[in-house]
PDB file of N, CA and C in Angstrom:
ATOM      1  N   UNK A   1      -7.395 -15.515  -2.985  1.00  0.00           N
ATOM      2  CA  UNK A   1      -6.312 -14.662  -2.526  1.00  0.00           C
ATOM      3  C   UNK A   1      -5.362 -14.401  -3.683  1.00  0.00           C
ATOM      4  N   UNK A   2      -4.951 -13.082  -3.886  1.00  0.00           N
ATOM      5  CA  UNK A   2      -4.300 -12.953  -5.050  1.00  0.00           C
ATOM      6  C   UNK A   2      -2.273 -13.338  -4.675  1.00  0.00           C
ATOM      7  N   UNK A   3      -1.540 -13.593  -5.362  1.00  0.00           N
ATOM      8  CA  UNK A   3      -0.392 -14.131  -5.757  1.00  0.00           C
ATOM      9  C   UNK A   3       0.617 -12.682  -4.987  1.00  0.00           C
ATOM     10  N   UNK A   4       1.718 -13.117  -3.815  1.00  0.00           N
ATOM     11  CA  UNK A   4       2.282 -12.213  -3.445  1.00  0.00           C
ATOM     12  C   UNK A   4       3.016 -11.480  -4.574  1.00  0.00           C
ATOM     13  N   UNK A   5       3.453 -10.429  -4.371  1.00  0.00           N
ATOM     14  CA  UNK A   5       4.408  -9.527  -5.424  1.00  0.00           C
ATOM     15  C   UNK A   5       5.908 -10.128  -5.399  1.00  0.00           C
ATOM     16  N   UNK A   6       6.222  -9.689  -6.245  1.00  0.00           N
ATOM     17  CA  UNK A   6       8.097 -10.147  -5.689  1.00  0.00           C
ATOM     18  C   UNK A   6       8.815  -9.237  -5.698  1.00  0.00           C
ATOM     19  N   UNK A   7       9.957  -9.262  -4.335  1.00  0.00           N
ATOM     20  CA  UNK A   7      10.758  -8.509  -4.033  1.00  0.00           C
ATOM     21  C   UNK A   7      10.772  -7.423  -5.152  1.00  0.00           C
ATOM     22  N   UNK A   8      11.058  -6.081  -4.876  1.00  0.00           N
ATOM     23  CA  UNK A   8      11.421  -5.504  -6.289  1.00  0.00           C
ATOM     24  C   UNK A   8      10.600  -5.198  -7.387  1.00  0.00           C
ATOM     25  N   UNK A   9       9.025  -5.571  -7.580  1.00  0.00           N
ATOM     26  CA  UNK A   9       8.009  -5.416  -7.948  1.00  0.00           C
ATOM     27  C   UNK A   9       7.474  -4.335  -7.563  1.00  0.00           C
ATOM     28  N   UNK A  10       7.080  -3.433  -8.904  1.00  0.00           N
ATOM     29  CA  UNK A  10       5.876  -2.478  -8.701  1.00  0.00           C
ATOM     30  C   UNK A  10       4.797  -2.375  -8.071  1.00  0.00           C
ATOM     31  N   UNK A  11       4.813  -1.682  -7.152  1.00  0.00           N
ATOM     32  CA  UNK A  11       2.805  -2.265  -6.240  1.00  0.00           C
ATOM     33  C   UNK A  11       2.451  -1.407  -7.374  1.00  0.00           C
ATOM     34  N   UNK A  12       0.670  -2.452  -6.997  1.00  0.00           N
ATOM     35  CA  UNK A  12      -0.459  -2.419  -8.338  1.00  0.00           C
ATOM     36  C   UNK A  12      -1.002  -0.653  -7.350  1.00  0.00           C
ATOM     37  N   UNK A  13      -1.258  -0.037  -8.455  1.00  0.00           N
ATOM     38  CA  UNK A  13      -2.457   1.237  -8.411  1.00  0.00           C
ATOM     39  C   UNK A  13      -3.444   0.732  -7.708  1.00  0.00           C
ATOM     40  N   UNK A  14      -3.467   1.759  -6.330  1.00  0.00           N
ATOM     41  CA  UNK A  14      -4.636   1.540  -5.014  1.00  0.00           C
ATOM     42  C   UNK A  14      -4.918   2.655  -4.437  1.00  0.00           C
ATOM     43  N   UNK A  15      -5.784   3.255  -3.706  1.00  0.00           N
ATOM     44  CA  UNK A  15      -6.155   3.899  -3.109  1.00  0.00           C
ATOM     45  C   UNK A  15      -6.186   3.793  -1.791  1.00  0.00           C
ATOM     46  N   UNK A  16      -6.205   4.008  -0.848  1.00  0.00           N
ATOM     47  CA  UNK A  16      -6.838   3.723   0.535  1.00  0.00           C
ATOM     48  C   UNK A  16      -6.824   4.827   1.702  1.00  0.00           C
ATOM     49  N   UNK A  17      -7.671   4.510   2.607  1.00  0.00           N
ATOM     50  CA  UNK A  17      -7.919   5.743   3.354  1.00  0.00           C
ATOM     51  C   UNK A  17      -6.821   5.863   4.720  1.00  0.00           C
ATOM     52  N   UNK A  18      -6.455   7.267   4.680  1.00  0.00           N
ATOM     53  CA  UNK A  18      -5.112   7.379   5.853  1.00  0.00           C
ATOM     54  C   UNK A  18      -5.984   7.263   7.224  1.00  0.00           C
ATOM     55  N   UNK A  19      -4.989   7.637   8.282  1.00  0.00           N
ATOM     56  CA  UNK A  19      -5.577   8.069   9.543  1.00  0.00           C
ATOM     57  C   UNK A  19      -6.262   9.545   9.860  1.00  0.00           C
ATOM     58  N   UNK A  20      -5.792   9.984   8.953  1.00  0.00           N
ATOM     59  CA  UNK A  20      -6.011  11.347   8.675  1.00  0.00           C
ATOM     60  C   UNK A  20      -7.704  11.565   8.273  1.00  0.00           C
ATOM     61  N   UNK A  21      -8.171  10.676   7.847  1.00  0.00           N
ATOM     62  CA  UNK A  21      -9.193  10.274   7.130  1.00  0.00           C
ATOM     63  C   UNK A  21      -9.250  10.664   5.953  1.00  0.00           C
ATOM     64  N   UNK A  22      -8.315  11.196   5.025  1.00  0.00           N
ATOM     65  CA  UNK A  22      -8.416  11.383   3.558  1.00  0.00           C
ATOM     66  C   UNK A  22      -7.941   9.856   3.102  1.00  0.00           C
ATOM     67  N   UNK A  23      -8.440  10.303   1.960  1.00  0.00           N
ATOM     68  CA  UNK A  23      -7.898   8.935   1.030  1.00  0.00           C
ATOM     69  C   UNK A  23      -6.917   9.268  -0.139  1.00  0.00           C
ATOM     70  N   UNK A  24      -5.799   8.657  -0.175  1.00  0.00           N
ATOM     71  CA  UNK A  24      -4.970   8.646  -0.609  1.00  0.00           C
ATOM     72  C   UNK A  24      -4.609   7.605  -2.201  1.00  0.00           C
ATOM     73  N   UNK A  25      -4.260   8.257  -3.300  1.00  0.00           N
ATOM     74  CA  UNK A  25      -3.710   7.537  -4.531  1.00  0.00           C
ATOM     75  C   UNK A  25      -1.980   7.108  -4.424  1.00  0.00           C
ATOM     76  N   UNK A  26      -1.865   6.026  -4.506  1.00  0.00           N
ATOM     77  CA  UNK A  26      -0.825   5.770  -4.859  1.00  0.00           C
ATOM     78  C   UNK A  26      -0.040   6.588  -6.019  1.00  0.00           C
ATOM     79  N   UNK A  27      -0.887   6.611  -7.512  1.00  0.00           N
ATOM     80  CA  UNK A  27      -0.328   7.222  -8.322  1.00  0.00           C
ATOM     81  C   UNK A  27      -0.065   8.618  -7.705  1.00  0.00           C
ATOM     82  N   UNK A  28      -0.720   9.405  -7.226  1.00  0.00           N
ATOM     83  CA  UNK A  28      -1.154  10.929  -7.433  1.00  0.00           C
ATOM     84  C   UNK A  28       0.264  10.806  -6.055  1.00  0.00           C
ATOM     85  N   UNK A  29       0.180  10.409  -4.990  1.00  0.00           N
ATOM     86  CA  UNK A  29       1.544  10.380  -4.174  1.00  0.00           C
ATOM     87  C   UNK A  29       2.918  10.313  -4.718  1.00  0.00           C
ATOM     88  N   UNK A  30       2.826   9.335  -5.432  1.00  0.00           N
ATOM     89  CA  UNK A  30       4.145   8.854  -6.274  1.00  0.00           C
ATOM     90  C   UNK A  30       4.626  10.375  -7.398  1.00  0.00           C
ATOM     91  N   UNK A  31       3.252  11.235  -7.674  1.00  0.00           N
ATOM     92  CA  UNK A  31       3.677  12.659  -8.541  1.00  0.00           C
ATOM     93  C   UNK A  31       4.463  13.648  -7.708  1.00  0.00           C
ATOM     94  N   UNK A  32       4.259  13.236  -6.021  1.00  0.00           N
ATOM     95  CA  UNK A  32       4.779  14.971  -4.934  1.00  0.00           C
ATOM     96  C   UNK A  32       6.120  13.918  -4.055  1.00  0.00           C
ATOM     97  N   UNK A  33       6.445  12.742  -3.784  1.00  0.00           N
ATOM     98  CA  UNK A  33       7.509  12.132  -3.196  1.00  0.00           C
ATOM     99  C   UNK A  33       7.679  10.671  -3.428  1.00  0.00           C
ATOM    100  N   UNK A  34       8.678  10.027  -2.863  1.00  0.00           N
ATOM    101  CA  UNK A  34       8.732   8.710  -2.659  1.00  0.00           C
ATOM    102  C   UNK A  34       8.044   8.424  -2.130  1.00  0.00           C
ATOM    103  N   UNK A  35       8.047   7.146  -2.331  1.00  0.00           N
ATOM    104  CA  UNK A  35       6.802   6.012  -1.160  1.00  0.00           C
ATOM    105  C   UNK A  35       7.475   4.781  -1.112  1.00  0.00           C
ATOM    106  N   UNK A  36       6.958   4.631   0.648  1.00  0.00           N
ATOM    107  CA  UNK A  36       7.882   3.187   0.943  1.00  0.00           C
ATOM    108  C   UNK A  36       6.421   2.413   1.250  1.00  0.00           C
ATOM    109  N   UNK A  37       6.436   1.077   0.889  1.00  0.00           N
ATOM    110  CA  UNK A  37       5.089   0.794   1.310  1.00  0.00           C
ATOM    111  C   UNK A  37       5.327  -0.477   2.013  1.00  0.00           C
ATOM    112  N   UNK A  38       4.746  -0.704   3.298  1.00  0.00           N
ATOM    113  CA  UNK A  38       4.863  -1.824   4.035  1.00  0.00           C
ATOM    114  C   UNK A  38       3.985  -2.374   4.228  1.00  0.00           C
ATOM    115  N   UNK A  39       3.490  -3.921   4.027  1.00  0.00           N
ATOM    116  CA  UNK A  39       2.774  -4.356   4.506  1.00  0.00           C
ATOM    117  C   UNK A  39       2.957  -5.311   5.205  1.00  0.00           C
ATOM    118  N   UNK A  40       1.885  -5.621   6.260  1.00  0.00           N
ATOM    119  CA  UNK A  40       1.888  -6.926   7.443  1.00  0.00           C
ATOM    120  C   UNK A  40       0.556  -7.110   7.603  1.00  0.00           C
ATOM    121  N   UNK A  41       0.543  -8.465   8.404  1.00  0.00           N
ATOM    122  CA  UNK A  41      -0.995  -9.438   9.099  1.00  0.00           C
ATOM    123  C   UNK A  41      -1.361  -7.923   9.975  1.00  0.00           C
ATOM    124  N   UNK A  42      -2.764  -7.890   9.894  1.00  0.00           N
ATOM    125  CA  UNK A  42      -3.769  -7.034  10.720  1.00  0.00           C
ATOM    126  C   UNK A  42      -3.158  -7.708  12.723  1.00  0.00           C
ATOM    127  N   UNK A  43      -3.602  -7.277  13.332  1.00  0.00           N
ATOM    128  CA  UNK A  43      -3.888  -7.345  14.231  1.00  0.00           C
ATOM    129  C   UNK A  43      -4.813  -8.793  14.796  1.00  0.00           C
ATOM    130  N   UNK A  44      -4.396  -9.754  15.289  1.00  0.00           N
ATOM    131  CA  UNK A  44      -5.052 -10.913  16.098  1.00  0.00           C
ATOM    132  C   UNK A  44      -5.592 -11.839  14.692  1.00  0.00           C
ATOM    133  N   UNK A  45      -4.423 -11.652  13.809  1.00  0.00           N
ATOM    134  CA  UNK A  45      -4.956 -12.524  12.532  1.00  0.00           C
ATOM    135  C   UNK A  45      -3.155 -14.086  12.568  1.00  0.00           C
ATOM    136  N   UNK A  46      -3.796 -14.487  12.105  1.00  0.00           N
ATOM    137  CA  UNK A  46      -2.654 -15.991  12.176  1.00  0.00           C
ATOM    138  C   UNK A  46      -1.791 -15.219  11.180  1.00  0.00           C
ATOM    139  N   UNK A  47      -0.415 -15.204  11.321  1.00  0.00           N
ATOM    140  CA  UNK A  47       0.635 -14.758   9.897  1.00  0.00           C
ATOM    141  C   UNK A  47       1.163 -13.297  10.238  1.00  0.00           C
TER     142      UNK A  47
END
């Protein structure tokens, strides 16, 4: 498991796919607006 970020830390360059079903760049987003990025535990996972 990799090492949480800290507060205030740059998220690392990722990709991932929306609901929309496109897939989305962090970088290439970050060129047309802000980005808030949240993360949490999945669904029926401990945490």
């Amino acid at each position: 498991m990799n090492e949480p970020l800290a507060v205030g830390s740059k998220a690392p360059p990722f990709t991932a796919q929306a609901s929309d079903g496109k897939t989305y760049s962090l970088a290439e987003v970050l060129k047309q607006r802000h980005v808030a990025l949240v993360f949490y535990p999945g669904n029926n996972t401990p945490g």
